[in-house]
Protein backbone atom coordinates (compact mmCIF):
# COMPACT_ATOMS: atom_id res chain seq x y z
CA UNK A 1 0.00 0.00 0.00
CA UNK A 2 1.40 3.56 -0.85
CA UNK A 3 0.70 6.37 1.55
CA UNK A 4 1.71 9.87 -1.14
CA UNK A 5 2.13 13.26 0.47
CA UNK A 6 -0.72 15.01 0.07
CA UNK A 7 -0.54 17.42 -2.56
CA UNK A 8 -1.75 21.26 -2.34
CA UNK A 9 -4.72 20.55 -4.42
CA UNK A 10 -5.73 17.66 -2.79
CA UNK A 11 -5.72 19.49 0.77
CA UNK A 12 -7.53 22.06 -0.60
CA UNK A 13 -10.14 19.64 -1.93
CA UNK A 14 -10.41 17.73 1.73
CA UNK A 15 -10.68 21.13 3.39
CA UNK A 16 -13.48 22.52 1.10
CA UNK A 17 -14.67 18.73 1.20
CA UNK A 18 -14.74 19.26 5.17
CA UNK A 19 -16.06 22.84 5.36
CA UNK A 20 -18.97 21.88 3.05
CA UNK A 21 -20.29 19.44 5.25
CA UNK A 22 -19.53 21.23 8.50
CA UNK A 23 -22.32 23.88 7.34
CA UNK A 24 -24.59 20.39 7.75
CA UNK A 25 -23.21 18.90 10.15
CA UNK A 26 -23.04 21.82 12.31
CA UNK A 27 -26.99 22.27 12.52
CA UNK A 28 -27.46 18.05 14.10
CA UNK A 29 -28.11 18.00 17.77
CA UNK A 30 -25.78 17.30 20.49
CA UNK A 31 -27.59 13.66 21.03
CA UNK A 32 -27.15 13.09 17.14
CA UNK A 33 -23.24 13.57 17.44
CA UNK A 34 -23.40 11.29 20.25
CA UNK A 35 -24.94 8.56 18.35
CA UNK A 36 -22.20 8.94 15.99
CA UNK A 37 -19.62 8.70 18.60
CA UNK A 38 -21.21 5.76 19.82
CA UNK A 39 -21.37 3.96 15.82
CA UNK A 40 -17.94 4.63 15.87
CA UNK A 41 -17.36 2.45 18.46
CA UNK A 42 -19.33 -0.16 17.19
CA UNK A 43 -17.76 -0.36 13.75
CA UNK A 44 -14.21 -0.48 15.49
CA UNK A 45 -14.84 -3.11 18.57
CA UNK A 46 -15.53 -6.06 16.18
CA UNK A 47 -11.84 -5.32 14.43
CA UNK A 48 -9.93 -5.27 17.59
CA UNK A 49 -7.95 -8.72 16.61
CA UNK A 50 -6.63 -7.39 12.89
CA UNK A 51 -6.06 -3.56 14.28
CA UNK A 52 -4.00 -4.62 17.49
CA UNK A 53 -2.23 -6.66 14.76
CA UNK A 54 -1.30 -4.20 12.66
CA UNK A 55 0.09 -1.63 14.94
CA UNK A 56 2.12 -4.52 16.64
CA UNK A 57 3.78 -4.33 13.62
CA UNK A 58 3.97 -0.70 12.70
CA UNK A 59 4.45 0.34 16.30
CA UNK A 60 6.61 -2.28 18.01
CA UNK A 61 4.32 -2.05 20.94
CA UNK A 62 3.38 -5.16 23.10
CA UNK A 63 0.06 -6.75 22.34
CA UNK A 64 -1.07 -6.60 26.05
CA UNK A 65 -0.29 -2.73 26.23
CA UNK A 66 -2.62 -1.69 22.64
CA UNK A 67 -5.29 -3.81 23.89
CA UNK A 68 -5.63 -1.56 27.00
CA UNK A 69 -5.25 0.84 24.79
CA UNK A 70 -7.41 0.39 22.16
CA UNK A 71 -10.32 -0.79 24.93
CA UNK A 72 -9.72 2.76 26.20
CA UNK A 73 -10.31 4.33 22.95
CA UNK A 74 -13.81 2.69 22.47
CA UNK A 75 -14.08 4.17 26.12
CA UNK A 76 -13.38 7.88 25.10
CA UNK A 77 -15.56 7.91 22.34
CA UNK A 78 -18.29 6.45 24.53
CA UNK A 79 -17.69 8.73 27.38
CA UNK A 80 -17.84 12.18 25.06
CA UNK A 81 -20.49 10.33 23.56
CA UNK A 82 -22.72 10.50 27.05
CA UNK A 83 -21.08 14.27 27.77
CA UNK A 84 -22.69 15.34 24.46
CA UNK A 85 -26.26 13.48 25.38
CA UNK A 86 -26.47 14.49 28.87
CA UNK A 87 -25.13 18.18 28.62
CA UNK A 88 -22.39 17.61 31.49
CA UNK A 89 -19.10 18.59 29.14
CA UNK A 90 -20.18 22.29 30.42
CA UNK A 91 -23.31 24.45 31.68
CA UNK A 92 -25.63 26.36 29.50
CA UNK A 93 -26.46 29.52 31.39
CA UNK A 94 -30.15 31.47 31.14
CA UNK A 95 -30.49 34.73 32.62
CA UNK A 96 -34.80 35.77 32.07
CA UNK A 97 -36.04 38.84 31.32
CA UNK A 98 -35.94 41.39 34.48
CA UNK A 99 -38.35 44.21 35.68
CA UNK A 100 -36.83 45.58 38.69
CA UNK A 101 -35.56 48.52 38.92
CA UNK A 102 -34.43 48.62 35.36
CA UNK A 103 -35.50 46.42 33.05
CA UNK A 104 -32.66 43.97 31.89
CA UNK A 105 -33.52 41.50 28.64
CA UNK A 106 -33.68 37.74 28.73
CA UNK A 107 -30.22 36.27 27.80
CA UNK A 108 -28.83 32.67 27.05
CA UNK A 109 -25.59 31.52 25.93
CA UNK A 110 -24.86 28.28 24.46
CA UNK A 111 -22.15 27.02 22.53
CA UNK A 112 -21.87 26.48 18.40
CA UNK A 113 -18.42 24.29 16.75
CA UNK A 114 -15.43 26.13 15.61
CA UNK A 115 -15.67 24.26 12.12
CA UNK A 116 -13.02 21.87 10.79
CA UNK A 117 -10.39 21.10 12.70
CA UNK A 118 -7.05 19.49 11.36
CA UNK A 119 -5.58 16.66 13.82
CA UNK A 120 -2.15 15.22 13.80
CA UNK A 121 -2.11 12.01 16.28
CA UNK A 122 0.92 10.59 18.22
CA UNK A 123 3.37 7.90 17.56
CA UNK A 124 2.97 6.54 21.04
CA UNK A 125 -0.86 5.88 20.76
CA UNK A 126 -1.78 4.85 17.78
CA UNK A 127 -5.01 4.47 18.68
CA UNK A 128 -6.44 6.79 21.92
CA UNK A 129 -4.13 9.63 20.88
CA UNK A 130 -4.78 8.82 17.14
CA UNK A 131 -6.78 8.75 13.97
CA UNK A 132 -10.17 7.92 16.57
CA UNK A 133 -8.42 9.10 20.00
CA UNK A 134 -9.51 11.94 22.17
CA UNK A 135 -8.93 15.08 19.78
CA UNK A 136 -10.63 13.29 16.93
CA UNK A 137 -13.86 12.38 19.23
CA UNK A 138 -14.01 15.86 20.86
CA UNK A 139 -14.30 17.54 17.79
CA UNK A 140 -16.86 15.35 16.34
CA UNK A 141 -18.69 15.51 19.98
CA UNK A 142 -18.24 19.88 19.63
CA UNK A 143 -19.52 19.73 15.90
CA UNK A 144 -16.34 19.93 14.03
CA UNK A 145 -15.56 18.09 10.50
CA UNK A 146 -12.06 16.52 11.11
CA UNK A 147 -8.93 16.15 9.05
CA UNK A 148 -6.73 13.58 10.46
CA UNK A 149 -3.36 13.43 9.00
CA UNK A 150 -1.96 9.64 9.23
CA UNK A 151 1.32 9.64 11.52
CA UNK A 152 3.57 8.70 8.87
CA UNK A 153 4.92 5.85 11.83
CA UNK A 154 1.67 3.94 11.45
CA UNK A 155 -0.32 5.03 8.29
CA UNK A 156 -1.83 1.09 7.76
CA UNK A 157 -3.45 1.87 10.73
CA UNK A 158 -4.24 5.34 10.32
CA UNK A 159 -6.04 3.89 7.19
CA UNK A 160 -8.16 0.93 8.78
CA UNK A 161 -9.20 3.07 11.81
CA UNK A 162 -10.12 5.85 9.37
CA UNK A 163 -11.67 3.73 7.24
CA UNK A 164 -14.09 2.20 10.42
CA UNK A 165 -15.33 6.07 10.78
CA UNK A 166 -16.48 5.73 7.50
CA UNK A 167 -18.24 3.40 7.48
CA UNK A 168 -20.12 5.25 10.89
CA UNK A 169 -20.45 7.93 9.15
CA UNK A 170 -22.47 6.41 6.34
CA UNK A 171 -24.65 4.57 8.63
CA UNK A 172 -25.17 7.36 10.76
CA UNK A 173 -26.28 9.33 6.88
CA UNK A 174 -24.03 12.33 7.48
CA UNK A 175 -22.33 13.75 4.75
CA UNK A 176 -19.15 12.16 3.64
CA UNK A 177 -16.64 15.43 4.35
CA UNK A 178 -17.40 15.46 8.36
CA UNK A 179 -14.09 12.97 8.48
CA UNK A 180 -11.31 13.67 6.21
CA UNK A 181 -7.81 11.35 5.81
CA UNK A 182 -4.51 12.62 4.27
CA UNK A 183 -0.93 11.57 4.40
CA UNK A 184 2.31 13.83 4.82
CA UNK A 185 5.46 12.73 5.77
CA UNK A 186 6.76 15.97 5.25
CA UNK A 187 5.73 19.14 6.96
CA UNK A 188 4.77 21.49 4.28
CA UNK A 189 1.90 18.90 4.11
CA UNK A 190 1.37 20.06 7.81
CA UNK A 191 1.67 23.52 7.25
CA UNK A 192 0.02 23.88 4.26
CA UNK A 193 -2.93 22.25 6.39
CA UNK A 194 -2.99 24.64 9.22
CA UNK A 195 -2.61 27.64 6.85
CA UNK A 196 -5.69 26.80 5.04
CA UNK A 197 -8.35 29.28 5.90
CA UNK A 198 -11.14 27.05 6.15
CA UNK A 199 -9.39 25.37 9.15
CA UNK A 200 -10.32 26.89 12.82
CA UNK A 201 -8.46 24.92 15.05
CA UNK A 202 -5.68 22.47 15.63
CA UNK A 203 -5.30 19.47 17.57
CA UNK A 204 -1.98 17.94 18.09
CA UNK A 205 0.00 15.55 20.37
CA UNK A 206 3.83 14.97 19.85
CA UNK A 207 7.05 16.49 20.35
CA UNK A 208 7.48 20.34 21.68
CA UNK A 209 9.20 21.35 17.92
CA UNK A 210 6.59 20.02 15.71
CA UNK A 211 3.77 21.61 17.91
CA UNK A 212 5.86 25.01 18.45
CA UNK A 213 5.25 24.96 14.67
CA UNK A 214 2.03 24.09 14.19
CA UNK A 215 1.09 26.93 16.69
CA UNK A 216 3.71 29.72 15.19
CA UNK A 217 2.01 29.17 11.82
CA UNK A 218 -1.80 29.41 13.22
CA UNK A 219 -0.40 32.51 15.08
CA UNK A 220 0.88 33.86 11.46
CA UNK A 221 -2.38 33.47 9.74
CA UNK A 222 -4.30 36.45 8.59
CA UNK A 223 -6.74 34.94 10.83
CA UNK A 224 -4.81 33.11 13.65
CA UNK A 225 -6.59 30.20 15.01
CA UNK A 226 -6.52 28.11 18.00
CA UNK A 227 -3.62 25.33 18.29
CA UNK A 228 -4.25 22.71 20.88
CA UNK A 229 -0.73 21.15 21.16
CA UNK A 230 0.05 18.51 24.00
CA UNK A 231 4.04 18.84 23.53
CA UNK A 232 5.68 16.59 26.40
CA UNK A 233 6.79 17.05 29.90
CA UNK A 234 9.77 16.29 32.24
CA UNK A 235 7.16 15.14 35.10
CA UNK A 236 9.39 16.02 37.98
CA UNK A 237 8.81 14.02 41.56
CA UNK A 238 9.65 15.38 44.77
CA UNK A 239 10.83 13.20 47.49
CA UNK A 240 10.12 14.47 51.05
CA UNK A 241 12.01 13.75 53.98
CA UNK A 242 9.68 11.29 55.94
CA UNK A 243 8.32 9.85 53.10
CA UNK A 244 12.07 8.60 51.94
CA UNK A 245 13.03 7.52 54.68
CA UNK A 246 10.63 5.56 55.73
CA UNK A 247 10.30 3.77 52.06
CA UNK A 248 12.99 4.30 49.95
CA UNK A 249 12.92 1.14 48.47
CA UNK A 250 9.03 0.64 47.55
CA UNK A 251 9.49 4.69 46.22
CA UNK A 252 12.50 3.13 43.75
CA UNK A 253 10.42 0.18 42.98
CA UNK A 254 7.29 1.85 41.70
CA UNK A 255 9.06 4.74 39.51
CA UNK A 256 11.49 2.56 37.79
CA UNK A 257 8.37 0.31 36.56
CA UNK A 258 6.91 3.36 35.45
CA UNK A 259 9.89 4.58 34.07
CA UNK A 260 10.10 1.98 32.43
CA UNK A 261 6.79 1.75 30.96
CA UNK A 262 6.23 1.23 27.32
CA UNK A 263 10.12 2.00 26.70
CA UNK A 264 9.22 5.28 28.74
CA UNK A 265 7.19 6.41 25.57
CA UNK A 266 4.55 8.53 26.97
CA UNK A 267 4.49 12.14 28.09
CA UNK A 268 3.65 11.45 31.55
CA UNK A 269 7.27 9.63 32.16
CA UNK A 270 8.57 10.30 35.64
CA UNK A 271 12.00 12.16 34.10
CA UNK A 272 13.19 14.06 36.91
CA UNK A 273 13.33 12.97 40.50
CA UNK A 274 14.76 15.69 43.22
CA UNK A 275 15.78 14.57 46.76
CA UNK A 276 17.38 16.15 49.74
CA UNK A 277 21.62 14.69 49.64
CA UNK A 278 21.55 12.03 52.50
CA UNK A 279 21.52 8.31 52.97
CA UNK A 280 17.65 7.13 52.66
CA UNK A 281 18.38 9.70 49.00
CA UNK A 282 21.54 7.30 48.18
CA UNK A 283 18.91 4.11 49.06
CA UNK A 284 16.97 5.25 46.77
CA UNK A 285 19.23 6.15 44.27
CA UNK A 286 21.18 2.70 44.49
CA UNK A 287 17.13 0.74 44.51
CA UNK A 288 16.45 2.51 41.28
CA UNK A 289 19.39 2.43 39.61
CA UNK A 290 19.21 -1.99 40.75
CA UNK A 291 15.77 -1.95 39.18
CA UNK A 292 16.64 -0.40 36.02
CA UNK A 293 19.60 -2.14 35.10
CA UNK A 294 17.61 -5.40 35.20
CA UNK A 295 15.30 -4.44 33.21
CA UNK A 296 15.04 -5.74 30.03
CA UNK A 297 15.46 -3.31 26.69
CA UNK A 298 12.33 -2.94 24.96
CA UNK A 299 11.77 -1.86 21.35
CA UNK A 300 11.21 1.75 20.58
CA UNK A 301 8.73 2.76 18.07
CA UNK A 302 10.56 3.51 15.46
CA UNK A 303 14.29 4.67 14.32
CA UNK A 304 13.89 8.13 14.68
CA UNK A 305 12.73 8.09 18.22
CA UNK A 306 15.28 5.74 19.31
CA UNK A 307 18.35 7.53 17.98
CA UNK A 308 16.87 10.77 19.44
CA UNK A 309 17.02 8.75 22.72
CA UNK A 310 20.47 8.13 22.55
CA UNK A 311 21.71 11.43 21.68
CA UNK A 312 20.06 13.35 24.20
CA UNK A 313 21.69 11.17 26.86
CA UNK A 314 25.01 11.41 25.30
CA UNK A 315 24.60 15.01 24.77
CA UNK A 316 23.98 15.66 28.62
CA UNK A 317 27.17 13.35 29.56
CA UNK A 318 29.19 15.07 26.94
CA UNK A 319 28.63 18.51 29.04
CA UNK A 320 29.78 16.40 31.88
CA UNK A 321 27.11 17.78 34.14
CA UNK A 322 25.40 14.37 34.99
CA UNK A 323 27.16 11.42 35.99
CA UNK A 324 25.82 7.80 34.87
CA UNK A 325 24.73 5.38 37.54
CA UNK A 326 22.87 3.19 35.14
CA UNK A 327 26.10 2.50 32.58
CA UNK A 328 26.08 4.47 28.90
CA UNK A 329 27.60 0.97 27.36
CA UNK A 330 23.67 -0.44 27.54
CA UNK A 331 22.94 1.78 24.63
CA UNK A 332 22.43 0.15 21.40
CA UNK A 333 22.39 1.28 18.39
CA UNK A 334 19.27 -0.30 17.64
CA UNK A 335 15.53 -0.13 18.38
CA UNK A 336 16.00 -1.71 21.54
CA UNK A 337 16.25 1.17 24.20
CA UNK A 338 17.57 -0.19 27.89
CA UNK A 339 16.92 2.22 30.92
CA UNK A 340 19.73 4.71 31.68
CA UNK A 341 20.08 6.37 35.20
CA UNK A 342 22.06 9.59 35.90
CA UNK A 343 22.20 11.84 38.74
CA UNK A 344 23.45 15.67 38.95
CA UNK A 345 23.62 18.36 41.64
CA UNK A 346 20.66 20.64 42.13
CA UNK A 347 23.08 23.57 41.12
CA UNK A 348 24.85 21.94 38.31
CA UNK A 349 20.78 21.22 37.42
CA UNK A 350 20.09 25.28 37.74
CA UNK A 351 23.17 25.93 35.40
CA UNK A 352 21.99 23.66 32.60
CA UNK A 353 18.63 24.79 31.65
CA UNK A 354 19.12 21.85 29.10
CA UNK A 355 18.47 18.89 31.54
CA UNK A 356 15.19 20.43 31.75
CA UNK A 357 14.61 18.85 28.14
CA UNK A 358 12.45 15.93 27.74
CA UNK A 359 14.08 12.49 26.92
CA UNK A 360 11.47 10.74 25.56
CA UNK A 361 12.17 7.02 26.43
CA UNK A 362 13.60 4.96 29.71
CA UNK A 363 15.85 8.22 31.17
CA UNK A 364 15.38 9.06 34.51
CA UNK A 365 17.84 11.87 36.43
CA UNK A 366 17.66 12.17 40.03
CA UNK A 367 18.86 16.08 41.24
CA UNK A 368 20.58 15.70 44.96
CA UNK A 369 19.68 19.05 46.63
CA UNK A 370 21.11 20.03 49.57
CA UNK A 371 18.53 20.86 51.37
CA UNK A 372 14.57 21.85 51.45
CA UNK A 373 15.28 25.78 50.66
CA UNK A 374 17.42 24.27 47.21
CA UNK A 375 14.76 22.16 46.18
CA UNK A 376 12.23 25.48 46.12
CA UNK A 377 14.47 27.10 44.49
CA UNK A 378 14.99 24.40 41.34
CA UNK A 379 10.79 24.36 41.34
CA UNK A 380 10.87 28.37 40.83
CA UNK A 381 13.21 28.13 37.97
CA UNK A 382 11.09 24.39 35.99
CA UNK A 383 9.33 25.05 33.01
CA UNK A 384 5.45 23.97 32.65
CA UNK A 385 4.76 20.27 33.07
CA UNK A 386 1.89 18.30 32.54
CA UNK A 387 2.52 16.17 36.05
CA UNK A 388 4.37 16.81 39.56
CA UNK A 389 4.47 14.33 41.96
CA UNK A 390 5.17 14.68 45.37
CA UNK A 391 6.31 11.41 47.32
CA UNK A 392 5.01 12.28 51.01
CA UNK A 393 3.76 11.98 54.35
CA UNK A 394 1.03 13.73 55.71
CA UNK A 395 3.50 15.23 57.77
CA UNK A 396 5.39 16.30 55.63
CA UNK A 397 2.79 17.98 53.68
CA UNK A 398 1.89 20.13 56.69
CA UNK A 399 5.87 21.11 57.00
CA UNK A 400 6.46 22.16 53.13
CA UNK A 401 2.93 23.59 52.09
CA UNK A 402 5.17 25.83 50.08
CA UNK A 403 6.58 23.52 48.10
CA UNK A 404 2.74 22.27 47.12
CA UNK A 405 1.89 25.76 46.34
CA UNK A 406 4.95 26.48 43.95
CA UNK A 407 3.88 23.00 42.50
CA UNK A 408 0.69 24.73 41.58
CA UNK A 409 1.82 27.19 39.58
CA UNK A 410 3.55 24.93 37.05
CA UNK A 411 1.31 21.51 36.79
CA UNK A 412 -1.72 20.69 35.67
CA UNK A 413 -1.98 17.76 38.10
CA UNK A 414 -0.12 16.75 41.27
CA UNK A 415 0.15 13.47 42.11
CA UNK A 416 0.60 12.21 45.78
CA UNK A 417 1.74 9.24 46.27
CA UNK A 418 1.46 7.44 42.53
CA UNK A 419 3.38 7.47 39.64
CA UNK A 420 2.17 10.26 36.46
CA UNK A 421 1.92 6.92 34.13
CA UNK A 422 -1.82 6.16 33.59
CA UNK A 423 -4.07 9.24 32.50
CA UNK A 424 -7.64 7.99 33.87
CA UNK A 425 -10.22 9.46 31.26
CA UNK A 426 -12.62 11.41 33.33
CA UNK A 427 -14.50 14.52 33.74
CA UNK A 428 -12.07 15.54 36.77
CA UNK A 429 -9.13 14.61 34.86
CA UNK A 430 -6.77 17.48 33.73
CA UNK A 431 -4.00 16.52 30.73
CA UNK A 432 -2.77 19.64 30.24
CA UNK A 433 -0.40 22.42 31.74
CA UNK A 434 1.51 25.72 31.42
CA UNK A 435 3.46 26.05 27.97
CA UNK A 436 5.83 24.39 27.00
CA UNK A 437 3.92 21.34 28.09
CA UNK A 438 0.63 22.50 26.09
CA UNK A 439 0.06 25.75 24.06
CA UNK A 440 -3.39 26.42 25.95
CA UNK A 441 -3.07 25.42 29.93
CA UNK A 442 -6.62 26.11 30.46
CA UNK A 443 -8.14 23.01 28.34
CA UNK A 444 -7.36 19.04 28.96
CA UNK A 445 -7.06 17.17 26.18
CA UNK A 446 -8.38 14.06 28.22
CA UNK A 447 -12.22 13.51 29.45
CA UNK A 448 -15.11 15.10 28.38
CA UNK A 449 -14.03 18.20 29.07
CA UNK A 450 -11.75 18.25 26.21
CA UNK A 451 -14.86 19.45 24.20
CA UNK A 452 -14.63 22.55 25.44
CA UNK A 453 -11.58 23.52 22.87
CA UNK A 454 -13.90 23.04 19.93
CA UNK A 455 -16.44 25.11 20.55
CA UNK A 456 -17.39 29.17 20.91
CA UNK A 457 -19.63 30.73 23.45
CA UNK A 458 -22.76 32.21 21.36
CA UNK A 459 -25.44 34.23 23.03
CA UNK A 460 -28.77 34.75 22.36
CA UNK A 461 -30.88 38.07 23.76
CA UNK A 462 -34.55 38.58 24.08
CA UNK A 463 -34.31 35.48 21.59
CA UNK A 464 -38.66 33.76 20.75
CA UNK A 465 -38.25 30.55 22.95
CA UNK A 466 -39.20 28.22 19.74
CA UNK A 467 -35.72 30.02 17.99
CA UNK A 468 -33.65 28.68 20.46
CA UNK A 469 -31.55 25.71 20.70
CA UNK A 470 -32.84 22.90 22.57
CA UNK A 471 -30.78 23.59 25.19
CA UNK A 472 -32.03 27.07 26.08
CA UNK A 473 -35.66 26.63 25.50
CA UNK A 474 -38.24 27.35 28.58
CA UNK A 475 -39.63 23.25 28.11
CA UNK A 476 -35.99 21.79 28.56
CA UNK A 477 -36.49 19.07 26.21
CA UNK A 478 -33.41 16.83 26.81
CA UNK A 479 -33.73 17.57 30.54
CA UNK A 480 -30.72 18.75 31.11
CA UNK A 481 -28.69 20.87 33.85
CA UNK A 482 -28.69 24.54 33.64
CA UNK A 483 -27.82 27.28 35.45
CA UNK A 484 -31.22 29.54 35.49
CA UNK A 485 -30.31 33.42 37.16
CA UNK A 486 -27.89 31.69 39.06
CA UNK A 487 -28.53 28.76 40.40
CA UNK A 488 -28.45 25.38 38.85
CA UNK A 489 -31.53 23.91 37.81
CA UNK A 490 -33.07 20.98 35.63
CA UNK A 491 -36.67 22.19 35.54
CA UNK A 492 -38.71 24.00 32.63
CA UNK A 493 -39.25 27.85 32.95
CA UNK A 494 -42.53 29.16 33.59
């Protein structure tokens, strides 16, 4: 099978394709983009066998792993698929008419779709992060015609999957264009993409310097639209004093299997781990570094990724600012990737803005501080992360509330206790964070409220209730929750 580069006519033709039936598919109901959600799900579940087969060998990935993950794709699309039914992705708000003591109008504000958005999937998740993952199904939940472009690391795939929302699409009789497919190994194919002006948003999970550009050319366009890029993160865990020393070795144990997770191919990789210079720190260090170099190398995804691996960790010995505990010679120059281990000084760590980089694979580096007053002082200088972790007591919560406030102002979750690896897909759930980790810290990319970044406020004043949308009519057809002058409510208006 040959996967061509899109060419500039043909993008242009998908994109008008898209935008022509995005002025149809615009005007269906939220319940009738849930039922397509939930055919997509039914056209994909019966392949499971032949797709898991396929991206074992396009992705190198164990069969175990992209059966959990493509069970928690069907998941996601069901789960937006009962946000969109039951109204709880967000609140429609209804303000009536007022005759006090000066008349104020009767106001309601609902949402309406961007229009078509243009979504470039991962190599890590070829399937809940790709042609039907999370940005796919939130734009199809908001009302958005979608453009996937196949990751050029697992286009057979990318072709089957896309092919399964075709077929849901047809059953569901919507117009062909609300799902587009393209290829594009090379970027102009991206860029031309995002520059078309018939595109209004981006979605996009991979490396910070692809998404950097995506976003730097929406930000260029005459009219700049939205890029929601999930670039990476360090994940940095703190290790508190009580905490350590009480279990340095189960602490060791449960990062280096998550670490080591998937070849440490997924954004929410524990990278950095900071610890206060002592003996239940060198426990640790000498647990972890144990675990890891027992651990058996495990196939990266593909060649690129894997000699990216190896030069960042060469490139940070080369300064001769981190000093290996897990041994460099475990390299090969293969796909195989075996865990590597290094540690550095908290200052040497503040002098190399560098180590701060993501190493996307099984790298760890553990930052000795000398003490609590250090450790604040390496959190006020980190970058935005999707994940901090804080390895604690109770106690020692109550003693370094600081730190957990600092903590705040970079992450979009923090973890106590746990390990980042494992994103549950919920409403609560926050995948996202300050730039660089996303280009938009205010919207998750996982759980229903991932909607949200597909959609515009619209409001409607002094509106005819029978000219209304559903949502904001007096009746309350769908029967869902509201918030009526103020308070939230579920009941018609008299």
């Amino acid at each position: 099978m040959s996967f061509t580069d899109a060419t500039p006519a043909a993008i242009d033709q998908a994109v008008q394709h898209a935008w022509q039936a995005f002025l149809v598919y615009r005007k269906t109901t939220w319940p009738q983009r849930a039922q397509l959600l939930y055919r997509i799900a039914e056209v994909l579940e019966p392949h499971e066998a032949a797709l898991v087969g396929l991206a074992m060998e396009e992705t190198h990935l164990p069969e175990s792993r992209l059966r959990n993950e493509f069970a928690r794709t069907l998941f996601q699309l069901r789960q937006y698929a009962h946000a969109v039914e039951t109204g709880i992705w967000t609140t429609f708000r209804i303000n009536t008419a007022s005759a006090e003591s000066a008349p104020q109008p009767d106001v309601r504000k609902t949402y309406v779709p961007l229009g078509p958005v243009a979504v470039f999937g991962a190599s890590n998740f070829p399937f809940a992060f790709s042609t039907a993952g999370g940005d796919t199904a939130s734009a199809l939940a908001a009302g958005c015609t979608v453009i996937v472009k196949a990751h050029p690391a697992h286009s057979r795939l990318s072709t089957e999957v896309a092919d399964c929302i075709h077929q849901a699409i047809q059953q569901c009789q919507l117009p062909d264009g609300v799902f587009q497919h393209i290829y594009g190994a090379s970027p102009a194919v991206s860029e031309m993409l995002v520059k078309h002006p018939l595109i209004k948003a981006v979605g996009f999970t991979g490396s910070y310097t692809a998404g950097k550009a995506l976003f730097d050319i929406a930000r260029q366009r005459k009219e700049p639209i939205p890029v929601f890029a999930e670039m990476g993160s360090v994940n940095p865990v703190f290790l508190l004093p009580e905490k350590l020393a009480q279990d340095a070795t189960g602490i060791a144990d449960k990062l280096a299997a998550s670490i080591t997770l998937s070849a440490g191919q997924f954004c929410t990789k524990p990278g950095l781990i900071f610890g206060i210079a002592g003996d239940a720190l060198q426990q640790f260090t000498t647990r972890l570094a144990e675990k890891l170099s027992h651990t058996q190398g495990q196939f990266m995804l593909h060649e690129g990724i894997a000699s990216a691996y190896r030069e960042k960790i060469h490139s940070a010995t080369r300064r001769q600012c981190t000093e290996p505990v897990v041994a460099l010679s475990s390299l090969s120059q293969t796909l195989e990737a075996k865990p590597v281990l290094s540690t550095t000084s908290a200052s040497q760590f503040m002098a190399h803005p560098a180590l701060q980089e993501e190493v996307f694979g099984p790298y760890a580096l553990v930052v000795v501080c000398e003490h609590m007053e250090q450790m604040l002082q390496v959190v006020g200088q980190l970058e935005g992360q999707l994940t901090c972790t804080l390895m604690a007591t109770e106690q020692d919560l109550l003693q370094h509330r600081h730190l957990i406030d600092a903590l705040t102002l970079i992450a979009g979750r923090i973890i106590f206790n746990g390990v980042p690896t494992g994103v549950r897909v919920c409403t609560a759930m926050h995948h996202g964070g300050p730039f660089p980790a996303t280009t938009d810290s205010r919207f998750t990319s996982v759980g229903a409220d991932a909607i949200q970044r597909f959609v515009r406020p619209i409001c409607f004043q002094h509106f005819p209730d029978r000219f209304l949308p559903p949502e904001l009519q007096n009746a309350n057809p769908w029967q869902w929750w509201r918030t009526v002058d103020d308070r939230l409510s579920q009941s018609r208006i008299e």
